[in-house]
Structure formats: structure tokens, C-alpha cells
N, C-alpha and C. Protein backbone atom coordinates (compact mmCIF):
# COMPACT_ATOMS: atom_id res chain seq x y z
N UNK A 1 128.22 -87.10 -38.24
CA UNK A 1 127.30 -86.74 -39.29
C UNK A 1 127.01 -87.98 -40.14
N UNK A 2 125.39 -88.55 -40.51
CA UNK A 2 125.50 -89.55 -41.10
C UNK A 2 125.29 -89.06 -42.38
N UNK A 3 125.89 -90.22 -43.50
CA UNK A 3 125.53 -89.53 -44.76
C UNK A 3 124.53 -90.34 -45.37
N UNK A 4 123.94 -90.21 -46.62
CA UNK A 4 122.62 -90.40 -47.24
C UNK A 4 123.16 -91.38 -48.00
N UNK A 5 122.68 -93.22 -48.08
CA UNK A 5 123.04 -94.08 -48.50
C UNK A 5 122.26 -93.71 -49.97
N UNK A 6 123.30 -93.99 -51.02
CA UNK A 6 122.50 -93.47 -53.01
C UNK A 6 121.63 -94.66 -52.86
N UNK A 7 120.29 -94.09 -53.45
CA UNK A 7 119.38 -94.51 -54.00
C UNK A 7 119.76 -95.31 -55.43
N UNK A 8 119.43 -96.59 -55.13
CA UNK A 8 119.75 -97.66 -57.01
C UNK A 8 118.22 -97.73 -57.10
N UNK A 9 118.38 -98.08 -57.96
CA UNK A 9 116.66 -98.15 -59.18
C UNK A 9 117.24 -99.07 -60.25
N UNK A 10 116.17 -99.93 -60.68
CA UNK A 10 116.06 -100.72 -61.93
C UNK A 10 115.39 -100.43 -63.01
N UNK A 11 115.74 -100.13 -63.63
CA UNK A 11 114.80 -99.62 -65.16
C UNK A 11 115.11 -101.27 -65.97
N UNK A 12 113.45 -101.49 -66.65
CA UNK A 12 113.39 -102.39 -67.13
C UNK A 12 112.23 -102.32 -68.10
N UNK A 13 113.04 -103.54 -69.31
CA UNK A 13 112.10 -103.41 -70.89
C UNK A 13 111.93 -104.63 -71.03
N UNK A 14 110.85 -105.12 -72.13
CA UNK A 14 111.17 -106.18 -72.95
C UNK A 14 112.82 -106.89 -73.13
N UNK A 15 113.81 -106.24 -73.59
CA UNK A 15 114.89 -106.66 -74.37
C UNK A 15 115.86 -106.89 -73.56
N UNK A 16 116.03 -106.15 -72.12
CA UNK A 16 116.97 -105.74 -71.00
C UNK A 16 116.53 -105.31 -69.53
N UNK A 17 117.79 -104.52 -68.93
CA UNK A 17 117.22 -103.82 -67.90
C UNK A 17 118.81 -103.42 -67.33
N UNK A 18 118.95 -102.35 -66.50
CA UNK A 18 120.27 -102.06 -66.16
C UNK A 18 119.70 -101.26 -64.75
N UNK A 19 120.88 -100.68 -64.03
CA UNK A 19 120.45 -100.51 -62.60
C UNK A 19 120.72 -98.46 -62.45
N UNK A 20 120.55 -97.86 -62.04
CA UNK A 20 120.84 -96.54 -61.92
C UNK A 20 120.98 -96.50 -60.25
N UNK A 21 122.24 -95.42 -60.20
CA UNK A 21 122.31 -94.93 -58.61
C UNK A 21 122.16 -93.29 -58.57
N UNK A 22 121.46 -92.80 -58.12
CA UNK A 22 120.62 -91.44 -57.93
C UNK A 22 121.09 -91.11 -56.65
N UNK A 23 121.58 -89.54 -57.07
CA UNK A 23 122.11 -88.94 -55.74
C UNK A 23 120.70 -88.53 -54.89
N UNK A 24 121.00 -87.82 -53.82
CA UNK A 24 119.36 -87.57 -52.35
C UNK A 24 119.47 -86.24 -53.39
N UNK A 25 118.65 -85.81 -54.16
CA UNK A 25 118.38 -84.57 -54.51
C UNK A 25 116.70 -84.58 -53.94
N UNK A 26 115.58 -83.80 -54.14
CA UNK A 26 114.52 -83.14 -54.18
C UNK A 26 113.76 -83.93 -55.34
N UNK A 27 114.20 -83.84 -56.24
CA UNK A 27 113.79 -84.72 -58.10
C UNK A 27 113.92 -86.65 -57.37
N UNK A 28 114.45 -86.58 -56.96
CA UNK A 28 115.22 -88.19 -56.43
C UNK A 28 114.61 -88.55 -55.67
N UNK A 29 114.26 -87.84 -54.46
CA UNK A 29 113.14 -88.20 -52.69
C UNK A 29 111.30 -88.41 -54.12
N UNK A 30 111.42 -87.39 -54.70
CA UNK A 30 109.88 -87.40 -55.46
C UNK A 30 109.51 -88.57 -56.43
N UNK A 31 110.41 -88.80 -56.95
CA UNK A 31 110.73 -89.96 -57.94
C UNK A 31 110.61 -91.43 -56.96
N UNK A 32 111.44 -91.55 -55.84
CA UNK A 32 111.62 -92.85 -54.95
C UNK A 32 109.68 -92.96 -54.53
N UNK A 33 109.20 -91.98 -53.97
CA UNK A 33 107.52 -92.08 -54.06
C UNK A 33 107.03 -92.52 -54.79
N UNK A 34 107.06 -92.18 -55.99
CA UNK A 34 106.09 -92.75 -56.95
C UNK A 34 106.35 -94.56 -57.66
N UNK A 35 107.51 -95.26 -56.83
CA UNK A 35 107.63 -96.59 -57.62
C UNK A 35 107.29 -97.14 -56.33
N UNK A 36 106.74 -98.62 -57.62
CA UNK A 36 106.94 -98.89 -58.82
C UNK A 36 105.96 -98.17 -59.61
N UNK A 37 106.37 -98.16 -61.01
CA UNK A 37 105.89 -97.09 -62.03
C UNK A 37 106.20 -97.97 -63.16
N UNK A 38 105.10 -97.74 -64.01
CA UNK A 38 105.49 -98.47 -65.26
C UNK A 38 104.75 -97.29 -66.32
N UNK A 39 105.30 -97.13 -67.38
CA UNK A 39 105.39 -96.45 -68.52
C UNK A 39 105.80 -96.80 -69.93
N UNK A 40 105.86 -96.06 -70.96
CA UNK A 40 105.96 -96.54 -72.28
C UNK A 40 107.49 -95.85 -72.12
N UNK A 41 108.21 -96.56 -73.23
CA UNK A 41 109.55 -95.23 -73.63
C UNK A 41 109.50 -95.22 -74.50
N UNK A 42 109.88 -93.82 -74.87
CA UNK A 42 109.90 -92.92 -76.24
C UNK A 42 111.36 -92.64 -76.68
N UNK A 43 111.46 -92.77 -77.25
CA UNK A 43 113.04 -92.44 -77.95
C UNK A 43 113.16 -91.08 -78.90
N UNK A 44 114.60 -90.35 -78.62
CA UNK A 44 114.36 -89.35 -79.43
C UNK A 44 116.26 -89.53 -79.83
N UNK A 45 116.77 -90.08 -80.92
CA UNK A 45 118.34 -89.79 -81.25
C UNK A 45 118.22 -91.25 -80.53
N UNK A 46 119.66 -90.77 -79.17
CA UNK A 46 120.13 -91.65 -78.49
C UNK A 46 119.35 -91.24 -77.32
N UNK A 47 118.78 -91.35 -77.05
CA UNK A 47 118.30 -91.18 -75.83
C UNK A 47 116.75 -91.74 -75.62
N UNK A 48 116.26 -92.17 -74.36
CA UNK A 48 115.21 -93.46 -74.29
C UNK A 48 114.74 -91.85 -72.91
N UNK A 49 113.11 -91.52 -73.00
CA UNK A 49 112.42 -90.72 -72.07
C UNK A 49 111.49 -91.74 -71.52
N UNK A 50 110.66 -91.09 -70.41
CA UNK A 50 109.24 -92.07 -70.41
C UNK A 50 108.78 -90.84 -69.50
N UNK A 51 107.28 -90.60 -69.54
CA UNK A 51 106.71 -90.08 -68.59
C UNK A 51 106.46 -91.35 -67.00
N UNK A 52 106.79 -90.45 -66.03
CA UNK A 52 106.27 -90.37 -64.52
C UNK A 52 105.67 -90.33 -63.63
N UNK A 53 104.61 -88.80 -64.91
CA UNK A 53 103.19 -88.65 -63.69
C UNK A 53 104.21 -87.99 -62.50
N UNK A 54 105.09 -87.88 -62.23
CA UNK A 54 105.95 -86.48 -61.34
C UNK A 54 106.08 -85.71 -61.18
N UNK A 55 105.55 -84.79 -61.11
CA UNK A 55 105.86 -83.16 -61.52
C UNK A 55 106.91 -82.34 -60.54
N UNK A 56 108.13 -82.14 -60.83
CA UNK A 56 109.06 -81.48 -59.57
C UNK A 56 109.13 -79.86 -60.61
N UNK A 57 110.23 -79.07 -59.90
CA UNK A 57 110.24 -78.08 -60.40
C UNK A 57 112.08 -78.01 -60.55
N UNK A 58 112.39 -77.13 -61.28
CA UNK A 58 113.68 -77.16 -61.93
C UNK A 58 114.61 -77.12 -60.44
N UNK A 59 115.78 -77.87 -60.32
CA UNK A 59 116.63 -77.29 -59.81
C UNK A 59 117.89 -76.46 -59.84
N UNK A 60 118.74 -76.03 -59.11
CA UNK A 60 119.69 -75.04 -59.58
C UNK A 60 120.52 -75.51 -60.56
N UNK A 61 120.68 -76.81 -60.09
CA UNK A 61 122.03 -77.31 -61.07
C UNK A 61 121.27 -78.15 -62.63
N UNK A 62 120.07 -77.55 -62.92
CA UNK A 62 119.49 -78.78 -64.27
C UNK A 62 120.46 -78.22 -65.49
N UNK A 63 120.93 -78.70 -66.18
CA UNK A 63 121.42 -78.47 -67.44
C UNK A 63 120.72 -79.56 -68.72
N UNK A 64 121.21 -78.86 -69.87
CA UNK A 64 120.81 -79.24 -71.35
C UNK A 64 121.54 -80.44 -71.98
N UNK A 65 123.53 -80.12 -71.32
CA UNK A 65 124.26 -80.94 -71.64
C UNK A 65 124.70 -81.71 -71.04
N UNK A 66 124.93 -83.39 -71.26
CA UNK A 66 124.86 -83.73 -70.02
C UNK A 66 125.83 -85.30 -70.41
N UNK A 67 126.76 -86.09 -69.55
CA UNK A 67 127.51 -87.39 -70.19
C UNK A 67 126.03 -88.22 -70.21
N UNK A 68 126.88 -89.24 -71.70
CA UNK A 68 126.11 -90.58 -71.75
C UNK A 68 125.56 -91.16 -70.46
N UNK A 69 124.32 -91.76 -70.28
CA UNK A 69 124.40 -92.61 -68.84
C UNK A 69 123.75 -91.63 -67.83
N UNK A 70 124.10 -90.49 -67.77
CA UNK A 70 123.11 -89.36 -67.12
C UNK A 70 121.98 -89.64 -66.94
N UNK A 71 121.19 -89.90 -65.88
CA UNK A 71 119.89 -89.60 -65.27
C UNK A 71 119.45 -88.79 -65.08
N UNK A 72 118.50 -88.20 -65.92
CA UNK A 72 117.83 -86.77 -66.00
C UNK A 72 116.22 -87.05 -65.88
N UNK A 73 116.04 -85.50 -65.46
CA UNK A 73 114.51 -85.59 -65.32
C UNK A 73 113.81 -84.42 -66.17
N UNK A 74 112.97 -84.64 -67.05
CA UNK A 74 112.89 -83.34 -68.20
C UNK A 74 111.36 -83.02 -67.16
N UNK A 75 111.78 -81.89 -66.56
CA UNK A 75 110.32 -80.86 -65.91
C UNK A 75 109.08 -80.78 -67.17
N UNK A 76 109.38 -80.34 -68.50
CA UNK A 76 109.10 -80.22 -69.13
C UNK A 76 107.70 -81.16 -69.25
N UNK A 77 107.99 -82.63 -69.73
CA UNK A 77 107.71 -83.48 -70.02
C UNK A 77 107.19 -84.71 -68.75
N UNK A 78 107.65 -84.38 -67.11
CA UNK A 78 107.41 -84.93 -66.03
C UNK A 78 107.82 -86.57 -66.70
N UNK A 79 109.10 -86.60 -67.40
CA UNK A 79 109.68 -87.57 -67.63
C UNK A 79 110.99 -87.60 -66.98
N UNK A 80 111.40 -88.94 -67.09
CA UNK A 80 112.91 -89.54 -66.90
C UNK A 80 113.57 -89.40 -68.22
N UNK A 81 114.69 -89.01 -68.35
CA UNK A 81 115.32 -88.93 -69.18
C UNK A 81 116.85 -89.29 -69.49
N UNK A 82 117.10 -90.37 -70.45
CA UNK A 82 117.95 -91.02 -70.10
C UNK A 82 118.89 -91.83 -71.45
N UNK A 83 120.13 -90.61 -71.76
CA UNK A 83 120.70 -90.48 -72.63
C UNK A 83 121.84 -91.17 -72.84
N UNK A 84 122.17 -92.07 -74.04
CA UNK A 84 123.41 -92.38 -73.57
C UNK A 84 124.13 -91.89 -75.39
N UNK A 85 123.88 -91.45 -76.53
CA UNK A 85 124.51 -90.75 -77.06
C UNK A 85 124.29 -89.30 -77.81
N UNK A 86 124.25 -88.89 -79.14
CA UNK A 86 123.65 -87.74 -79.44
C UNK A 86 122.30 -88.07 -79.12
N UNK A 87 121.37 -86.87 -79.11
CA UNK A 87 120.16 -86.68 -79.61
C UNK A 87 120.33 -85.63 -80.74
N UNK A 88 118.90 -85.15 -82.04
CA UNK A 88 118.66 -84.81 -82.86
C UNK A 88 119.02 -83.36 -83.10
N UNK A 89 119.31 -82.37 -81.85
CA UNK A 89 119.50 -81.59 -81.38
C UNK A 89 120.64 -81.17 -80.95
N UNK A 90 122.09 -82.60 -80.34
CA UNK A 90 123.16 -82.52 -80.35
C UNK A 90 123.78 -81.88 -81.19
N UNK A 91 125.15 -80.79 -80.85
CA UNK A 91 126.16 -80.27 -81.32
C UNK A 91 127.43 -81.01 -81.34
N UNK A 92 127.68 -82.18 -82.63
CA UNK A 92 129.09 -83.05 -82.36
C UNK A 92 128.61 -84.01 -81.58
N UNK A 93 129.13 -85.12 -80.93
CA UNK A 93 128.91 -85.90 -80.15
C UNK A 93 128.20 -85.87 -78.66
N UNK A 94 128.08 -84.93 -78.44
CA UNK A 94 127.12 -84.43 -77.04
C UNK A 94 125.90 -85.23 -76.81
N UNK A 95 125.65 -85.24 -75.79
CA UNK A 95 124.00 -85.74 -74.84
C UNK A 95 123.63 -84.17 -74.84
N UNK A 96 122.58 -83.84 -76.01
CA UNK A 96 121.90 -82.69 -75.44
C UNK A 96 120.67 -83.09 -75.35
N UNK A 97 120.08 -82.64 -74.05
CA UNK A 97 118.48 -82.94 -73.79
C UNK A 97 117.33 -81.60 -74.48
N UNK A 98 116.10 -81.96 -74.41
CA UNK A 98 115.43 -81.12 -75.16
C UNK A 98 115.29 -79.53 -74.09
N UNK A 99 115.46 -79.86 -72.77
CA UNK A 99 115.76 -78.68 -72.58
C UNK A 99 116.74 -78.99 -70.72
N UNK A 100 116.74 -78.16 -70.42
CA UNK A 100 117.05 -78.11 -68.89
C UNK A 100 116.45 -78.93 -68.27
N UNK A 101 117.30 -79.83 -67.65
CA UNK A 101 116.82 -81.09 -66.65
C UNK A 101 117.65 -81.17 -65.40
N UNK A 102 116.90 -81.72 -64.69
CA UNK A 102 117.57 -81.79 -63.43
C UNK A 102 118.39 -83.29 -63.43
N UNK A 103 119.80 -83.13 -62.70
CA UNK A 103 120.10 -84.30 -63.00
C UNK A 103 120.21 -85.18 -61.93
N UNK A 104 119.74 -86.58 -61.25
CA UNK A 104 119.97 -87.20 -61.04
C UNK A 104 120.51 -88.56 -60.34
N UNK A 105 121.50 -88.87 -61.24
CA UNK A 105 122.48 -89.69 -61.27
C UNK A 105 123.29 -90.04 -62.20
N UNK A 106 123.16 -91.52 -61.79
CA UNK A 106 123.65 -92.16 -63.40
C UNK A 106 123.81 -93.76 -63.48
N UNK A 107 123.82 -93.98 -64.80
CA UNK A 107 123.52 -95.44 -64.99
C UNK A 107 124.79 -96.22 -64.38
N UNK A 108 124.38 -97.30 -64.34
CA UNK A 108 125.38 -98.33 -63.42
C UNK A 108 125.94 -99.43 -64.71
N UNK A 109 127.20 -99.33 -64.99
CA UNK A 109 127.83 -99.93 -65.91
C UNK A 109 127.52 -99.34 -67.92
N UNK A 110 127.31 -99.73 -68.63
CA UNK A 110 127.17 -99.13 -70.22
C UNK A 110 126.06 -98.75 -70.37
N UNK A 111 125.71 -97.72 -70.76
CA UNK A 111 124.81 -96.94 -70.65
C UNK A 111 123.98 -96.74 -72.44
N UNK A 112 124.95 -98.03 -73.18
CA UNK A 112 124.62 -97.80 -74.80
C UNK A 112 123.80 -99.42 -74.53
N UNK A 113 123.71 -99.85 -73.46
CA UNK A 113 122.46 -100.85 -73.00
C UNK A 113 121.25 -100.64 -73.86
N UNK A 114 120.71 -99.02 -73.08
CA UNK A 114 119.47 -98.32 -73.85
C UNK A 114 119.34 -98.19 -75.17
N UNK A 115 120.17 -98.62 -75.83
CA UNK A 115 119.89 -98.74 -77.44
C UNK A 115 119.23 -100.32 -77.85
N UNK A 116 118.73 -101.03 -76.91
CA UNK A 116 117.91 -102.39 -76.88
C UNK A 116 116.03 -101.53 -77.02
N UNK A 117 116.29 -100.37 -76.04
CA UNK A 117 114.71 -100.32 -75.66
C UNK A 117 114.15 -99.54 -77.10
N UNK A 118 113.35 -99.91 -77.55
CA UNK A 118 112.25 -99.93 -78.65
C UNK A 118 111.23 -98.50 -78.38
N UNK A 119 110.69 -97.70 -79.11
CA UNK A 119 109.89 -96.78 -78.97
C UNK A 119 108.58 -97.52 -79.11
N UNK A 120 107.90 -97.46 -77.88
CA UNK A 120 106.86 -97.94 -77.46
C UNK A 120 106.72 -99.10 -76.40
N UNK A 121 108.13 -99.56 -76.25
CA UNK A 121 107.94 -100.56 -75.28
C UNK A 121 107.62 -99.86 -73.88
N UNK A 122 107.08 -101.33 -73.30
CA UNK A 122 106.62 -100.87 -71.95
C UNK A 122 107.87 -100.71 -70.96
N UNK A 123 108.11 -99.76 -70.18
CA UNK A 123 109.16 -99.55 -69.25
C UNK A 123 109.10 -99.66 -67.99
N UNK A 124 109.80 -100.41 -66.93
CA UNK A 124 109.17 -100.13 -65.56
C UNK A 124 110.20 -99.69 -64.38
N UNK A 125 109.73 -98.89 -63.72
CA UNK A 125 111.11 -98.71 -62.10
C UNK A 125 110.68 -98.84 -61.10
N UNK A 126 111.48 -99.86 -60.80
CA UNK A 126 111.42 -100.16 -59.02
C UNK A 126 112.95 -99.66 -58.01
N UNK A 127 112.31 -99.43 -57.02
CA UNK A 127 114.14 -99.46 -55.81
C UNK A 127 114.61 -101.17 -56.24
N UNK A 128 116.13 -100.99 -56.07
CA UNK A 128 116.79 -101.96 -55.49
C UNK A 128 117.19 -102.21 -54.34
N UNK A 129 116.64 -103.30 -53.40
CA UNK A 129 116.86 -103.63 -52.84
C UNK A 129 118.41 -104.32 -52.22
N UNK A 130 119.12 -103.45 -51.69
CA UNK A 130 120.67 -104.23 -51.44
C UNK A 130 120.85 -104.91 -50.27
């Protein structure tokens, strides 16, 4: 049985850039289509979004709460979503997203990186090439 080598991605700003590894979900195969992609990010708390232009549909496992560094995808919003402490909405120290997201992955090394990216900067994702 062969298994499904994880998908890495580069998210990149003005200030930085850090690498994400994304499990083979459905949200993940739809997302790998559409790059490279470049977008604005929006910030809400701790957490850095950007629209996609993606539209998937919820999967079984999307949740609200979710660790720092989490790679999420808000259906909602046909954004990436990508938290690394409270948002405005958090209960206590939690990653709560604005609603049910599908998740992912997750960021590759510190995930309080994303506190460099600026609301309004331009954002971009490509595959990594290994």
C-alpha cells in the first residue's frame, strides 16, 4: 500500500514567510490547484485569514477550536485560516476560529511567526518543492 507523501506550502509576506505541511484531505487536493495564489491578509486577534477564491464544502472533522499553528480553511469566507493565538472570540487562551473549519495541517516550526504579517499586506502560496 503506498502512502500519500504531505503536501508543504510556503506562505509568504512582506516581513517573513514560514512553510506549512497539509495532510491529502479534499480542502488540501482543492487548495494544491489553485497555487500559486496571491492575496491580501486580514487579521482578526491572533490569527492572519486571506481569501482563495476556493470554495470546498465542510468536512466531517472541521472544528471552531483548534492549536496555535493550525491550518484551517474557513468555508465561510473561502479563506485560509491561520491561527497561532487567541482570537476576539476566544474563551481563555484558545485558537477559536469564527466558525467551523476544516482543518488542514499545520505550520512548520513557530507559528507566533504570523504576528510579523500586517493587515493588508499582500500574501502569497506556492508548493514546496523537496
Amino acid at each position: 500500500m503506498q502512502t500519500q507523501t504531505p503536501t508543504r506550502i510556503r506562505i509568504s509576506w512582506p516581513s517573513g514567510h514560514l512553510t506549512a505541511t497539509l495532510d491529502d484531505t479534499p480542502t488540501t487536493q482543492a487548495l494544491i490547484k489553485a497555487l500559486p495564489l496571491v492575496s491580501t491578509a486580514r487579521t482578526w486577534g491572533e490569527e492572519v485569514y486571506f481569501d482563495t477564491e476556493v470554495a470546498v464544502s465542510r468536512e466531517t472533522d472541521a472544528r471552531e477550536v483548534v492549536d496555535p499553528g493550525t491550518v484551517a480553511f474557513w468555508m465561510d469566507g473561502d479563506a485560509l485560516a491561520l491561527p497561532y493565538g487567541p482570537t476576539p472570540i476566544s474563551r481563555g487562551g484558545e485558537c477559536r476560529l469564527a466558525g467551523p473549519c476544516n482543518v488542514l495541517g499545520r505550520v512548520d516550526g513557530d507559528p507566533r511567526l504570523l504576528a510579523t504579517v500586517r493587515d493588508g499586506d499582500p500574501i502569497r502560496v506556492e508548493p514546496v518543492d523537496d
